[in-house]
Structure formats: C-alpha cells, structure tokens
N, C-alpha and C. Protein backbone atom coordinates (compact mmCIF):
# COMPACT_ATOMS: atom_id res chain seq x y z
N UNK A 1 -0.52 17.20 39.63
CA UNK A 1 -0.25 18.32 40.54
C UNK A 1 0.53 17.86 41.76
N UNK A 2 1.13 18.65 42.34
CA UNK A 2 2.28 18.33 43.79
C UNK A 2 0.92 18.25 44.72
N UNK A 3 1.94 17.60 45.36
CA UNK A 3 1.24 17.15 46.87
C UNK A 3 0.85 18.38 48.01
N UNK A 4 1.98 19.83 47.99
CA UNK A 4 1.98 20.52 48.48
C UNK A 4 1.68 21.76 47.09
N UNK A 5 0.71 22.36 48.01
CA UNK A 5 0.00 23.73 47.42
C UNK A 5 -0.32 24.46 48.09
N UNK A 6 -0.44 25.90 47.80
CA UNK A 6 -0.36 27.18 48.28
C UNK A 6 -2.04 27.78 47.95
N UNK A 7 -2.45 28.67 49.03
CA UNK A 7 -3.76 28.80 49.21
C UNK A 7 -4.24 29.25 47.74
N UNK A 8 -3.06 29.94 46.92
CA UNK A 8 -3.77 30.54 45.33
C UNK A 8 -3.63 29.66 44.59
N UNK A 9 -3.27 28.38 44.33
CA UNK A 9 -3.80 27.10 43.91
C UNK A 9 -4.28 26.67 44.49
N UNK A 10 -5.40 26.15 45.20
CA UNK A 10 -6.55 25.52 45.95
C UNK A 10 -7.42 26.83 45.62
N UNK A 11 -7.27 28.02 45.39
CA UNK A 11 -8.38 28.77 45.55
C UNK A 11 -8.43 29.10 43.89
N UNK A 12 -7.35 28.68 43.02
CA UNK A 12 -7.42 28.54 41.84
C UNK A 12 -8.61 27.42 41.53
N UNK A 13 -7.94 25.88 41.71
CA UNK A 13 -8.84 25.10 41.85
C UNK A 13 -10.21 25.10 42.02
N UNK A 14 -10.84 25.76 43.32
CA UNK A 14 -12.00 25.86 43.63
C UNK A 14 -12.50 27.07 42.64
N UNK A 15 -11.70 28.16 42.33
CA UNK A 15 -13.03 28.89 41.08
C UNK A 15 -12.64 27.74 40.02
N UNK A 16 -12.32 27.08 39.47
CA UNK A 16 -11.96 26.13 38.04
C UNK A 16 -13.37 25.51 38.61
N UNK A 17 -13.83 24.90 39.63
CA UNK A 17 -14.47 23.65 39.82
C UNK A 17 -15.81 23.95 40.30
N UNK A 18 -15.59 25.78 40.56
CA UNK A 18 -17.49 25.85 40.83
C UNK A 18 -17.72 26.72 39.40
N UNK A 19 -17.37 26.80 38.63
CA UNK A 19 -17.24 26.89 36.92
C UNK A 19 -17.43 25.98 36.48
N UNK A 20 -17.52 25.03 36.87
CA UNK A 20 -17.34 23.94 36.00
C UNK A 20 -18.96 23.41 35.55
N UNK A 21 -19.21 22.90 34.13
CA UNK A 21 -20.51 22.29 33.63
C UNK A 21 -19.76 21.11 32.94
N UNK A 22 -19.02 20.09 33.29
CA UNK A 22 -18.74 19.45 32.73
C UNK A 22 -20.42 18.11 32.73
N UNK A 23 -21.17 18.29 33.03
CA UNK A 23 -21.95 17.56 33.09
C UNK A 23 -23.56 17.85 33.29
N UNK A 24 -23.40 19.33 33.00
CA UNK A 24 -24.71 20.50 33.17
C UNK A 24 -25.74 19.72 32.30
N UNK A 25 -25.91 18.49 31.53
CA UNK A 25 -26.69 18.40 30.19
C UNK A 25 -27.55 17.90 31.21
N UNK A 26 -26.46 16.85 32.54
CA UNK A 26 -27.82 15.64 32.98
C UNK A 26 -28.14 15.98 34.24
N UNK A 27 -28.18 17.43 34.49
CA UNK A 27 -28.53 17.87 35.84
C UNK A 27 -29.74 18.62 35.97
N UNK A 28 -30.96 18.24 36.76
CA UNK A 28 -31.99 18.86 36.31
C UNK A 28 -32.27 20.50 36.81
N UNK A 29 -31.31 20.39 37.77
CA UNK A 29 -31.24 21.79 38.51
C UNK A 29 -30.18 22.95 37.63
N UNK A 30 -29.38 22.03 36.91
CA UNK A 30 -28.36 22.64 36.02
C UNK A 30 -27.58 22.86 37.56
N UNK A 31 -25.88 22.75 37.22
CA UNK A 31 -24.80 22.84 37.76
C UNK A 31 -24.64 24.38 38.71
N UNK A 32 -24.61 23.55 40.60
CA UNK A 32 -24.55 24.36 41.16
C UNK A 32 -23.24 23.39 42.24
N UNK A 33 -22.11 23.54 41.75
CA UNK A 33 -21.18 23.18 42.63
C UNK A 33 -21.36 22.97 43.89
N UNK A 34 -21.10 22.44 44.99
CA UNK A 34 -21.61 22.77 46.35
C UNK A 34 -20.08 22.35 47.11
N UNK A 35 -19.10 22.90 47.77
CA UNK A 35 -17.91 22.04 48.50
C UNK A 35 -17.38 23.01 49.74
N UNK A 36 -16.53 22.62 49.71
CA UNK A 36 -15.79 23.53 51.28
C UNK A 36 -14.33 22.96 51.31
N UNK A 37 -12.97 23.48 51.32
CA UNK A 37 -11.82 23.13 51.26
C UNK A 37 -11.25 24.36 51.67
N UNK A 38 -9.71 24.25 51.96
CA UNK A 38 -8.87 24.63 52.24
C UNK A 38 -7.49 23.92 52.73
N UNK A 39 -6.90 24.32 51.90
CA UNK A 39 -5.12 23.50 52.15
C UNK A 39 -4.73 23.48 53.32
N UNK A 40 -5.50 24.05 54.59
CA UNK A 40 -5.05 23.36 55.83
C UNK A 40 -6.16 22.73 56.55
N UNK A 41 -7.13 22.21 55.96
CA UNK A 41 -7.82 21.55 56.31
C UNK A 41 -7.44 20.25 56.98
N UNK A 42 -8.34 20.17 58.22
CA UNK A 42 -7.49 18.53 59.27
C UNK A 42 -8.36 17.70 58.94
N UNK A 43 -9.94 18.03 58.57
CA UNK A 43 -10.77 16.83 58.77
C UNK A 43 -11.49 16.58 56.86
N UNK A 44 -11.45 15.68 56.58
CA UNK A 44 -11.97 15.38 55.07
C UNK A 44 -13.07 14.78 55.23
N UNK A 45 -14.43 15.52 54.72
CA UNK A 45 -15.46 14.79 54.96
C UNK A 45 -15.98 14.59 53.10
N UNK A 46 -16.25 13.14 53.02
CA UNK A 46 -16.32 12.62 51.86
C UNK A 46 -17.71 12.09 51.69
N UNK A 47 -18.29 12.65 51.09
CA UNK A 47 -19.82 12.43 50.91
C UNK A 47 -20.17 12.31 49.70
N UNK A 48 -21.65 12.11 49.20
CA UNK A 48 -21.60 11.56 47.86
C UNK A 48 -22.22 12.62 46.99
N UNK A 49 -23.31 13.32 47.42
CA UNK A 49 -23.48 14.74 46.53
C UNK A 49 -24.57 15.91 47.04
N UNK A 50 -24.77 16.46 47.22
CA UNK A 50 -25.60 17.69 47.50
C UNK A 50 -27.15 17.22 46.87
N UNK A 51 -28.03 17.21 48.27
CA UNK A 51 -29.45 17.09 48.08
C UNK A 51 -29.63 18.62 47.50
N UNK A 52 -31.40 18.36 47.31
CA UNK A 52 -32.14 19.89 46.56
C UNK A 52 -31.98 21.11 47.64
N UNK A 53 -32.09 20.93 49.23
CA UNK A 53 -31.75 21.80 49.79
C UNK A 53 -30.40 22.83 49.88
N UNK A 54 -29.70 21.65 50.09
CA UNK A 54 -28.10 22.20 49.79
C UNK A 54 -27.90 22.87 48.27
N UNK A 55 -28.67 22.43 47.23
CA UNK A 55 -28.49 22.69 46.23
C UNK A 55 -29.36 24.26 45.99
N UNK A 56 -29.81 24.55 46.65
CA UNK A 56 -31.13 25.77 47.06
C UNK A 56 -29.86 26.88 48.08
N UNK A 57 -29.59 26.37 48.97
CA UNK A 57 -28.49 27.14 49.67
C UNK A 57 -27.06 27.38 49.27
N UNK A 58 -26.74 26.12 48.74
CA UNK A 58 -25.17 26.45 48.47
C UNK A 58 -24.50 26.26 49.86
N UNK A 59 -25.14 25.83 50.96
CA UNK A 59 -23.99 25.64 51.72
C UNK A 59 -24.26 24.27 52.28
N UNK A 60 -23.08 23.43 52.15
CA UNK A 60 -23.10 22.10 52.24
C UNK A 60 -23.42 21.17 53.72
N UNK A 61 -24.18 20.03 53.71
CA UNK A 61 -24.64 19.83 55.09
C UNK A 61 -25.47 20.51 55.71
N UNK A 62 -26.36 21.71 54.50
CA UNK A 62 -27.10 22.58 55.76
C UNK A 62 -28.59 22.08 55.75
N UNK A 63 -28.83 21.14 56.38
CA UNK A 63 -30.18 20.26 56.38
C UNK A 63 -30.16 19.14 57.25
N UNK A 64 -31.17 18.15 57.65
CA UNK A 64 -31.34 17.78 58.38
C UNK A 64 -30.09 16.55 59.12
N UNK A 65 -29.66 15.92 57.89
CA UNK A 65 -28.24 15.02 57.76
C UNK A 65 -27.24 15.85 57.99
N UNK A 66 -27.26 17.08 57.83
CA UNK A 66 -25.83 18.35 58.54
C UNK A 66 -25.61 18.08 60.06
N UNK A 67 -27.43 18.82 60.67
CA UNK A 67 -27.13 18.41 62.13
C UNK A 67 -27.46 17.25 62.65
N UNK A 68 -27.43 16.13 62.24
CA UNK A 68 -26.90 14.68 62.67
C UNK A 68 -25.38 14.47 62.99
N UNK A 69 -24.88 14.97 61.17
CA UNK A 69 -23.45 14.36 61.33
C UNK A 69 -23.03 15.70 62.69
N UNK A 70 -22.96 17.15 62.67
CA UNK A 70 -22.68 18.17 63.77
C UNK A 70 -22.71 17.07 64.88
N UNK A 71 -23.80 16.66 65.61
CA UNK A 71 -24.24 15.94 66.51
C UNK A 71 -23.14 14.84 66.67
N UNK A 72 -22.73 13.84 65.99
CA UNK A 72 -21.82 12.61 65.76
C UNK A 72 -20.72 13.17 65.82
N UNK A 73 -20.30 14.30 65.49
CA UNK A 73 -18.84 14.88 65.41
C UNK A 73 -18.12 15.95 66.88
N UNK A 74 -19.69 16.34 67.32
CA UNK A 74 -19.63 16.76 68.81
C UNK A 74 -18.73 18.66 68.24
N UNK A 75 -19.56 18.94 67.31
CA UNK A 75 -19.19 20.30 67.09
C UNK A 75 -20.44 21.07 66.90
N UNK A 76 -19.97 22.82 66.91
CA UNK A 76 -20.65 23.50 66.67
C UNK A 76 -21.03 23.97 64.79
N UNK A 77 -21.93 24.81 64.97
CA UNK A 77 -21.88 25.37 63.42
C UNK A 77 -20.72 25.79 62.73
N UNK A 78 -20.06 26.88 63.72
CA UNK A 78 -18.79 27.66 63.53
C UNK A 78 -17.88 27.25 63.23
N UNK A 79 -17.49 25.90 64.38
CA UNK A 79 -16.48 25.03 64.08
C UNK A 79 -16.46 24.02 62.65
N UNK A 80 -17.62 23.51 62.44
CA UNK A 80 -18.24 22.61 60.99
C UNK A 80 -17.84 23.62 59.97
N UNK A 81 -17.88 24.75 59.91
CA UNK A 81 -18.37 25.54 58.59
C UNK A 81 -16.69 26.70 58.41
N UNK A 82 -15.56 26.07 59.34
CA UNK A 82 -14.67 26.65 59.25
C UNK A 82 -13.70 25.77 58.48
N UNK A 83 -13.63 26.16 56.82
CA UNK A 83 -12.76 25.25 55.82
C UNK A 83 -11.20 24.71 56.68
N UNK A 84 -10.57 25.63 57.54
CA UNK A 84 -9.19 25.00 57.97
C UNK A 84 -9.76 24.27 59.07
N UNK A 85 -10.78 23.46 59.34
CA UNK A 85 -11.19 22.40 60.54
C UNK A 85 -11.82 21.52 59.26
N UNK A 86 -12.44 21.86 59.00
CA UNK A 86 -13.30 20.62 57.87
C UNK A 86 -13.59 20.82 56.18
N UNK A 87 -12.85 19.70 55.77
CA UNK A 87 -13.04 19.78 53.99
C UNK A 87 -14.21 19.25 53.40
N UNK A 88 -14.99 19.42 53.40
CA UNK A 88 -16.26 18.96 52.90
C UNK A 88 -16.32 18.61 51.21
N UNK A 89 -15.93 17.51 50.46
CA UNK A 89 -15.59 17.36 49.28
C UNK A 89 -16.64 16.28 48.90
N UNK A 90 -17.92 16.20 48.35
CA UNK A 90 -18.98 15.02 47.93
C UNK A 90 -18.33 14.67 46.76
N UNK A 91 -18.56 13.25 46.62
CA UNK A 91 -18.26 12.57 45.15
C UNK A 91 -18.47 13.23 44.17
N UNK A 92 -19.75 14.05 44.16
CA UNK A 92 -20.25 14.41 43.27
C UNK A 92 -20.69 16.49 43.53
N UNK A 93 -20.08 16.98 42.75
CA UNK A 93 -20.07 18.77 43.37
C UNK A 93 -21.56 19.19 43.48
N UNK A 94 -22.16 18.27 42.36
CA UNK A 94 -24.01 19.46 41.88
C UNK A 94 -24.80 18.38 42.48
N UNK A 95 -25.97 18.84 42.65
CA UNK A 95 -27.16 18.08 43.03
C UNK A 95 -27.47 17.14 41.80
N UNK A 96 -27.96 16.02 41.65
CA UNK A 96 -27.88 14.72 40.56
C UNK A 96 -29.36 14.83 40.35
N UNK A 97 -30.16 15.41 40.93
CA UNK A 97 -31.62 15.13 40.80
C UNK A 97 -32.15 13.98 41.36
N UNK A 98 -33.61 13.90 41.45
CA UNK A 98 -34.27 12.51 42.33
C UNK A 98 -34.67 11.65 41.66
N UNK A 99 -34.27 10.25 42.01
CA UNK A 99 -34.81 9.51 40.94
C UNK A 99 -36.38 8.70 42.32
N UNK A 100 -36.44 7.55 41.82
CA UNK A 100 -37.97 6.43 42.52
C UNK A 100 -37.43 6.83 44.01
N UNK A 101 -36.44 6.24 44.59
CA UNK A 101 -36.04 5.71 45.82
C UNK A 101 -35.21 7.00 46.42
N UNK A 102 -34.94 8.06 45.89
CA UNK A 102 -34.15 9.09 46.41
C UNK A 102 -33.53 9.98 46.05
N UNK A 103 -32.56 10.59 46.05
CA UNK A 103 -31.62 11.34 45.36
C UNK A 103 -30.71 10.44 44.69
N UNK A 104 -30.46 10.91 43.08
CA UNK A 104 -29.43 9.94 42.31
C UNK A 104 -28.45 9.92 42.69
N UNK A 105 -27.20 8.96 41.94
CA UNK A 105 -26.09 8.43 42.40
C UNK A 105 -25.09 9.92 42.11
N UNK A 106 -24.11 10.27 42.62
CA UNK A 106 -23.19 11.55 42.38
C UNK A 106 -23.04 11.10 40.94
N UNK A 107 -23.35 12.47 40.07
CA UNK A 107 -22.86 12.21 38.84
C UNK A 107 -21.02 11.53 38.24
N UNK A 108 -20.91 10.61 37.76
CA UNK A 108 -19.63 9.82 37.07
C UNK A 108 -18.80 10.34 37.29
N UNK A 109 -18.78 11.83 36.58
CA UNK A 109 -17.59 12.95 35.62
C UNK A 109 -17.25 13.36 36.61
N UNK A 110 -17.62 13.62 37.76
CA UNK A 110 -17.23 15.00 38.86
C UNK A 110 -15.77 14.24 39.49
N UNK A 111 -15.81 13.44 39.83
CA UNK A 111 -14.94 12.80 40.95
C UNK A 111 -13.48 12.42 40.05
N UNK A 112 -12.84 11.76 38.81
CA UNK A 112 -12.21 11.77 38.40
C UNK A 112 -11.54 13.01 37.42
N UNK A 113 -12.93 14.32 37.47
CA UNK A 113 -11.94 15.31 37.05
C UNK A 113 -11.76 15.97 37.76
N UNK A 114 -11.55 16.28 39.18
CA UNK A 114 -11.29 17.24 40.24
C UNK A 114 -10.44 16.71 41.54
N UNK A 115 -11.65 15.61 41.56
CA UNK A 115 -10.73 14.95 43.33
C UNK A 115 -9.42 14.52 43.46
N UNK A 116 -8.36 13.80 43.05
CA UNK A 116 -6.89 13.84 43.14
C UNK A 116 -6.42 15.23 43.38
N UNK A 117 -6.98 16.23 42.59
CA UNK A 117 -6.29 17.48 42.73
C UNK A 117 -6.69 18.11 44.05
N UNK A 118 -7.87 18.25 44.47
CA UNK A 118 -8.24 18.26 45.43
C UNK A 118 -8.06 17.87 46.88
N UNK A 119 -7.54 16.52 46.70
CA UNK A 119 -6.99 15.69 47.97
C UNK A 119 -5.48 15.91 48.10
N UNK A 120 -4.54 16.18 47.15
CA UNK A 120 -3.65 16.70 46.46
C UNK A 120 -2.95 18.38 47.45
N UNK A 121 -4.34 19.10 47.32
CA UNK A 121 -3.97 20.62 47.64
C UNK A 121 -4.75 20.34 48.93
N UNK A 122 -4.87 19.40 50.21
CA UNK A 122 -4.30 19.35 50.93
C UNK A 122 -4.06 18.75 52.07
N UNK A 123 -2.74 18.95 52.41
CA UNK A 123 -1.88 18.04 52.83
C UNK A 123 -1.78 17.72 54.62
N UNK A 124 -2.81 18.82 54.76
CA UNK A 124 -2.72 18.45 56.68
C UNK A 124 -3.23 17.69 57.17
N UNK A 125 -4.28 16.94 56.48
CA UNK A 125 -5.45 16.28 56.80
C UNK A 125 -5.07 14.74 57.80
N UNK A 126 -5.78 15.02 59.02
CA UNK A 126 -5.48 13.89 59.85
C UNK A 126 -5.88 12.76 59.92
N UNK A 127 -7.65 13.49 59.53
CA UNK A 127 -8.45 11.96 59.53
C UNK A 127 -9.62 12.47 58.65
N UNK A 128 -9.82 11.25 57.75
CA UNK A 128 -10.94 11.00 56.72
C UNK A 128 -12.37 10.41 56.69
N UNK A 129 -13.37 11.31 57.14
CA UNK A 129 -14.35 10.79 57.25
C UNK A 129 -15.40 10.42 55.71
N UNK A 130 -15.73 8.57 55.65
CA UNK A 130 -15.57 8.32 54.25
C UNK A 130 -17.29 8.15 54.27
N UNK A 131 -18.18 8.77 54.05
CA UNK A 131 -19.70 8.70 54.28
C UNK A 131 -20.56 8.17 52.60
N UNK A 132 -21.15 6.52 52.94
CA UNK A 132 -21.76 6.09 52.14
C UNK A 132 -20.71 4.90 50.92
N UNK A 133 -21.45 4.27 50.24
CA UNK A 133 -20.97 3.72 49.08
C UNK A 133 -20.16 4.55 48.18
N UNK A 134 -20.43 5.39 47.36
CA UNK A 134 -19.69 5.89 46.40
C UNK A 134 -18.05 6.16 46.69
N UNK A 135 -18.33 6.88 48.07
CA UNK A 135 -16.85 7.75 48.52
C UNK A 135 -16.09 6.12 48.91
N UNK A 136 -16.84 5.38 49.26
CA UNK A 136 -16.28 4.18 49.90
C UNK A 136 -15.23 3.27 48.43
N UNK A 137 -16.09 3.47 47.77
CA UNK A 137 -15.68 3.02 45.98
C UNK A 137 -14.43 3.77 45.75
N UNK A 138 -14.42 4.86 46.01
CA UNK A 138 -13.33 6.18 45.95
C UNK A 138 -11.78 5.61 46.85
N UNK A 139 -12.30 5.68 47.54
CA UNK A 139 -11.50 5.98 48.62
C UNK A 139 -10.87 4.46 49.09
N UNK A 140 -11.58 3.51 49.15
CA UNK A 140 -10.77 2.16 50.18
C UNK A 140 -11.77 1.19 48.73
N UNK A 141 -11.20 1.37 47.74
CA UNK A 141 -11.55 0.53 46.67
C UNK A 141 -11.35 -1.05 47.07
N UNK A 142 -10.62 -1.59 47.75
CA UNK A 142 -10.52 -2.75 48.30
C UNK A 142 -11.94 -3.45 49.09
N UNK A 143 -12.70 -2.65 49.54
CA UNK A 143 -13.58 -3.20 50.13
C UNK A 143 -14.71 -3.35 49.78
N UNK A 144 -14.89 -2.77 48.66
CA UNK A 144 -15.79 -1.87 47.70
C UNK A 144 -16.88 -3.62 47.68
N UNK A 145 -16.80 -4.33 47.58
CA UNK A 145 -17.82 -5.63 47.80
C UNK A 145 -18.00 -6.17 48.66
N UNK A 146 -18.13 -5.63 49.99
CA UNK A 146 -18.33 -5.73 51.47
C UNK A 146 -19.71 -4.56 51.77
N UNK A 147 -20.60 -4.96 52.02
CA UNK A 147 -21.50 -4.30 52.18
C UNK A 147 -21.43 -2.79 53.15
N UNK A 148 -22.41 -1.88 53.49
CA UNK A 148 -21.90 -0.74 54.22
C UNK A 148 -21.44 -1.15 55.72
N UNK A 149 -22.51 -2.15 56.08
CA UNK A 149 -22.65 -2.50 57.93
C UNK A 149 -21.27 -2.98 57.55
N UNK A 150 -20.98 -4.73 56.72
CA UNK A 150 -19.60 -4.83 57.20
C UNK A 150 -18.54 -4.00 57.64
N UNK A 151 -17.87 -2.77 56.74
CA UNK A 151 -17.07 -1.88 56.49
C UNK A 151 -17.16 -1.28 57.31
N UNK A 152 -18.00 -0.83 57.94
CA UNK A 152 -18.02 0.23 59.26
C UNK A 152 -17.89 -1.03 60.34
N UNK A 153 -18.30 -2.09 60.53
CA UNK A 153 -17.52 -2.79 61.36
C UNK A 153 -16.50 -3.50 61.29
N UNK A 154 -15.72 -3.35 61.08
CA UNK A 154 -14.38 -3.07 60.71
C UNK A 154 -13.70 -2.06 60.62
N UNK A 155 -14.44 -1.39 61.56
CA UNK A 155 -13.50 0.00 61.40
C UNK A 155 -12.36 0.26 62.14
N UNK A 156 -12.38 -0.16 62.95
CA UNK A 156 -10.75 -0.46 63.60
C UNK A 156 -9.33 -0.55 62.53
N UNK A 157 -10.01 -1.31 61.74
CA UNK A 157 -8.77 -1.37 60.53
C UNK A 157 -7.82 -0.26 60.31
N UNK A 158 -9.47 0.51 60.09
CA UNK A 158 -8.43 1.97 59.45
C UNK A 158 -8.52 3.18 60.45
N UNK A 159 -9.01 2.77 60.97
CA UNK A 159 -8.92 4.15 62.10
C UNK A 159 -7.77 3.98 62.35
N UNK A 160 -7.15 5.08 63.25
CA UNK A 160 -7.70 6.77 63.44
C UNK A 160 -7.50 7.20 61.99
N UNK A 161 -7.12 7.10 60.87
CA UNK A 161 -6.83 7.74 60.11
C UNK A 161 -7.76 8.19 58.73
N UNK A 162 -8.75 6.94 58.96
CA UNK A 162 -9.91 7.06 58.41
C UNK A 162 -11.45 6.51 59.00
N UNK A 163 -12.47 6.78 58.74
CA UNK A 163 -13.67 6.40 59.18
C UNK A 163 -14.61 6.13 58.13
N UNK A 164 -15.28 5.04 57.81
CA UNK A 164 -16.17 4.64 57.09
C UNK A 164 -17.57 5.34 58.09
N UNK A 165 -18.62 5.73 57.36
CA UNK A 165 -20.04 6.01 58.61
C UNK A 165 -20.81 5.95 57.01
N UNK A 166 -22.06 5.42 58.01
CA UNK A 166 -23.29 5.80 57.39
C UNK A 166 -23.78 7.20 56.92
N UNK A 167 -24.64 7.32 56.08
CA UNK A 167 -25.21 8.80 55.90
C UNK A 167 -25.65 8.92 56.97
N UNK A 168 -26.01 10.67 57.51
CA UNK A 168 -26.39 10.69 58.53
C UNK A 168 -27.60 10.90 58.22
N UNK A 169 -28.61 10.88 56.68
CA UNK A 169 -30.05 11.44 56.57
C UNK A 169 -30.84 10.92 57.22
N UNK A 170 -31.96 11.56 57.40
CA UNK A 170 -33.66 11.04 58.35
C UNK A 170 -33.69 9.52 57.59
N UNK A 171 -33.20 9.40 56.40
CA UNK A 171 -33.66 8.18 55.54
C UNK A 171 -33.15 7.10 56.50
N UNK A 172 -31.98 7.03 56.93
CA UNK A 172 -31.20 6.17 57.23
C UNK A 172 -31.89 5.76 58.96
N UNK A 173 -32.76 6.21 59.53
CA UNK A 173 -33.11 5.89 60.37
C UNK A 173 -33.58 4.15 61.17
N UNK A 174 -34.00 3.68 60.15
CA UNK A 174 -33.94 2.04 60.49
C UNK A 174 -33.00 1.33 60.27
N UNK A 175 -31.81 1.91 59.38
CA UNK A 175 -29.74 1.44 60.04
C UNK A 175 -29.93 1.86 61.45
N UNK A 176 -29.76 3.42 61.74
CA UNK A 176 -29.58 3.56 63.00
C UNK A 176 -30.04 3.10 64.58
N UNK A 177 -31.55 2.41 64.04
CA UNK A 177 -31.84 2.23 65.28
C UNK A 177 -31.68 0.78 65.25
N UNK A 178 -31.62 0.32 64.05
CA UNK A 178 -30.57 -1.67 64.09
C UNK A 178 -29.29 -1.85 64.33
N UNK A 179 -28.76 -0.62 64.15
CA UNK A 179 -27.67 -0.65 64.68
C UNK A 179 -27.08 0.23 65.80
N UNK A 180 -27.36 0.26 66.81
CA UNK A 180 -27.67 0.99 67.95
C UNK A 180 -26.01 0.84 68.41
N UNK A 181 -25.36 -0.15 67.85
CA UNK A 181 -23.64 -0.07 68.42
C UNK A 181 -22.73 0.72 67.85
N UNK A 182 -23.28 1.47 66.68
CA UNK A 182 -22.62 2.79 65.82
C UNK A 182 -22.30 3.65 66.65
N UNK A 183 -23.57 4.36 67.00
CA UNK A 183 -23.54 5.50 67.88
C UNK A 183 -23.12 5.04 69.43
N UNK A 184 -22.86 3.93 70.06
CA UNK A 184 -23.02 4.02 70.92
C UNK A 184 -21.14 3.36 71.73
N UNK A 185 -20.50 2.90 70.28
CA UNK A 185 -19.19 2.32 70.51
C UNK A 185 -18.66 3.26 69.67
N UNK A 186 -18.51 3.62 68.41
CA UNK A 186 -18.28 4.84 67.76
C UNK A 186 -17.94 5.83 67.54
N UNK A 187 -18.91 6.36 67.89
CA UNK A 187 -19.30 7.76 67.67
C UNK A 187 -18.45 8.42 69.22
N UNK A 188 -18.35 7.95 70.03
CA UNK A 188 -17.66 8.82 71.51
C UNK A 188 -16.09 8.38 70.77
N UNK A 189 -15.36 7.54 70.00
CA UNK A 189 -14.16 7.58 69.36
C UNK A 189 -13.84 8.40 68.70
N UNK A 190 -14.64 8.80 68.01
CA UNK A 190 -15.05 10.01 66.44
C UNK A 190 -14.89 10.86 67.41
N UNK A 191 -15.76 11.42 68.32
CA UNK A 191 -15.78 12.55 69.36
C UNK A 191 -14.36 12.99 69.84
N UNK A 192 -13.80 11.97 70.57
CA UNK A 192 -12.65 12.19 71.25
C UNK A 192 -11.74 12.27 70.41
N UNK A 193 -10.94 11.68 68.84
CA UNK A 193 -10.65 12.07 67.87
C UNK A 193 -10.61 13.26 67.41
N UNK A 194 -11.46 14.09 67.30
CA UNK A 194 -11.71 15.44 66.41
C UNK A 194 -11.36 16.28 67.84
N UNK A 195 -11.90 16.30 68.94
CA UNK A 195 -11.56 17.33 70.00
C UNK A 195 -9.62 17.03 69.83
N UNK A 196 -9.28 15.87 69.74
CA UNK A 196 -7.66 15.86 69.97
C UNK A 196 -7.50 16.30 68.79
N UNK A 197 -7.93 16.47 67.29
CA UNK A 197 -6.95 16.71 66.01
C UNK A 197 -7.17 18.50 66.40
N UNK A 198 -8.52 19.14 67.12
CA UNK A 198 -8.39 20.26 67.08
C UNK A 198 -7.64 21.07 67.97
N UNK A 199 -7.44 20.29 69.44
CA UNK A 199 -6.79 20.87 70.45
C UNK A 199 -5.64 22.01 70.17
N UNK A 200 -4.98 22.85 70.96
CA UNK A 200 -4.11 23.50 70.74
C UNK A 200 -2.71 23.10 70.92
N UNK A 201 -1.47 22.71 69.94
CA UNK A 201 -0.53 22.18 70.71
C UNK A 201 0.21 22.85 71.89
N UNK A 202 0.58 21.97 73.06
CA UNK A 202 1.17 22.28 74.15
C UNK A 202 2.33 22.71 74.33
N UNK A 203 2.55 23.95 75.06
CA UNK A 203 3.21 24.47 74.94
C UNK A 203 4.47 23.74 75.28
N UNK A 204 6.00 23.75 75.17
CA UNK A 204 7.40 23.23 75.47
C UNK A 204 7.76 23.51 76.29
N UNK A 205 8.14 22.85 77.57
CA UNK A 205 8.37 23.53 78.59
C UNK A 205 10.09 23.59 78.53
C-alpha cells in the first residue's frame, strides 16, 4: 500500500481489521479488536495488546495503565481519545487471555497482517511512543537484545522522534519506583514534546 492515504482507506482498513478473526481459535474472549487511528494522527502509541478491561469496553487505555500513561503525557481524556492527536495501535488488536504471571504475549498473526498498512495510512506522525518488549521487537528490531531499562536509557538516541517507555500498569510499579530517573528526567521531555507537536502553528507575520 502507498505511503499516503485518504481517510476512506484507513477507514476501509479499520472495518477490514475490527472484522477480522484471523486468530479467533486462540482467544479465550474470542476476537474483540481494540485500536484508535486516523491518517492525521501526530502521536503513535505502540503497545502490546488490550487487557480484559479494555477488552470489556472496547475503548483502549481505559484502565488503570490509561491514566498513568494520560498522567506521563500531561493530557486530558479529550485530548488522549481524539484519533487526529493520538494513534493508539497494540501489537496485538484482541485481548490474548491470562496466562501464570499476567496477560499473554499479543497474539503472532495480528501485527504482520495489519501494521505496515497501518503505519502506512499515516503519514503525519511526529513522534512514536514504543511501550514494552514486543512493539520494541517491532519497531527498533536492532535493539531487540538489550534489555527494557537499557533501551529506555538510551533514549536520547532516538528521540524526539521516537520513545521507548515502560508499561504504564500498577504491575510495573517496582520499575518505577527503581527507577525514579524515568519520570523524573523523562517524562517533563515527553511533556514538553507533545504540548509542542500539538501547539497551533504561528501565525506569518
């Protein structure tokens, strides 16, 4: 598919992809898509798949790891949940079910039959927020054997244009408080970042 697309391909796309059961056999909830896009989307948030809540609502991030990352991103609901500010695209579209230690890995199938096309249809996107292992596998395959802490420190590398972060779930709470220089060198970059990709451009004098 072209690089540039028009809102009735992306909105083609998205009914193709919340239709989709390409993998309904190993889902215990059975296939409930969960995403958020739009071809003028500035911010790409890359996550790995929809917990049972999200999977209960249908609307993505709406649980306790939603208003964390809200919190880290220094936005409102309105602003989060408006597709031309934020693309919300998980590795994985359906909820994977729970295995011993948590929610399973984003199912295989999802990410190589949708996401190119997806990242594809669109093209405004300023900066990439890359959340967890999987998307990290996805996305900056080069680093992919560097643990999570390394990669996020190192984030200078790729900023502004991309951001490696931790999940923001309750789980992740003993990263966060060992690593107390995330949020505290970080996260006011991320902040000041997203207020400038949203600003209004200035007028020409």
């Amino acid at each position: 598919m072209s690089a540039m697309k028009s809102d009735t391909d992306i909105h083609t796309l998205s009914d193709q992809a919340r239709a989709c059961t390409l993998c309904a056999t190993h889902l215990p909830m059975g296939p409930r898509p969960v995403f958020q896009v739009s071809n003028r989307s500035k911010i790409l948030i890359a996550g790995q798949a929809p917990g049972r809540k999200v999977h209960e609502t249908g609307i993505p991030f709406d649980d306790p790891s939603g208003k964390r990352l809200r919190r880290w991103l220094g936005v409102d609901r309105d602003t989060f949940y408006n597709p031309d500010n934020f693309a919300i695209l998980p590795m994985g579209f359906c909820f994977p079910g729970t295995g011993k230690s948590g929610d399973n890995p984003p199912r295989p199938e999802c990410a190589p039959q949708w996401r190119e096309d997806f990242l594809g249809a669109m093209p405004e996107q300023k900066l990439r927020l890359i959340i967890g292992q999987y998307a990290i596998g996805w996305h900056l395959p080069q680093v992919r054997k560097q643990t999570l802490t390394q990669t996020i420190v190192d984030w200078r590398s790729f900023w502004p244009e991309l951001l490696v972060m931790p999940h923001p779930s309750p789980r992740n709470i003993g990263w966060f408080k060992a690593n107390p220089w995330f949020e505290q060198d970080i996260i006011p970059e991320l902040q000041k970042q997203v207020k400038a990709i949203f600003a209004p451009p200035q007028d020409l004098e």
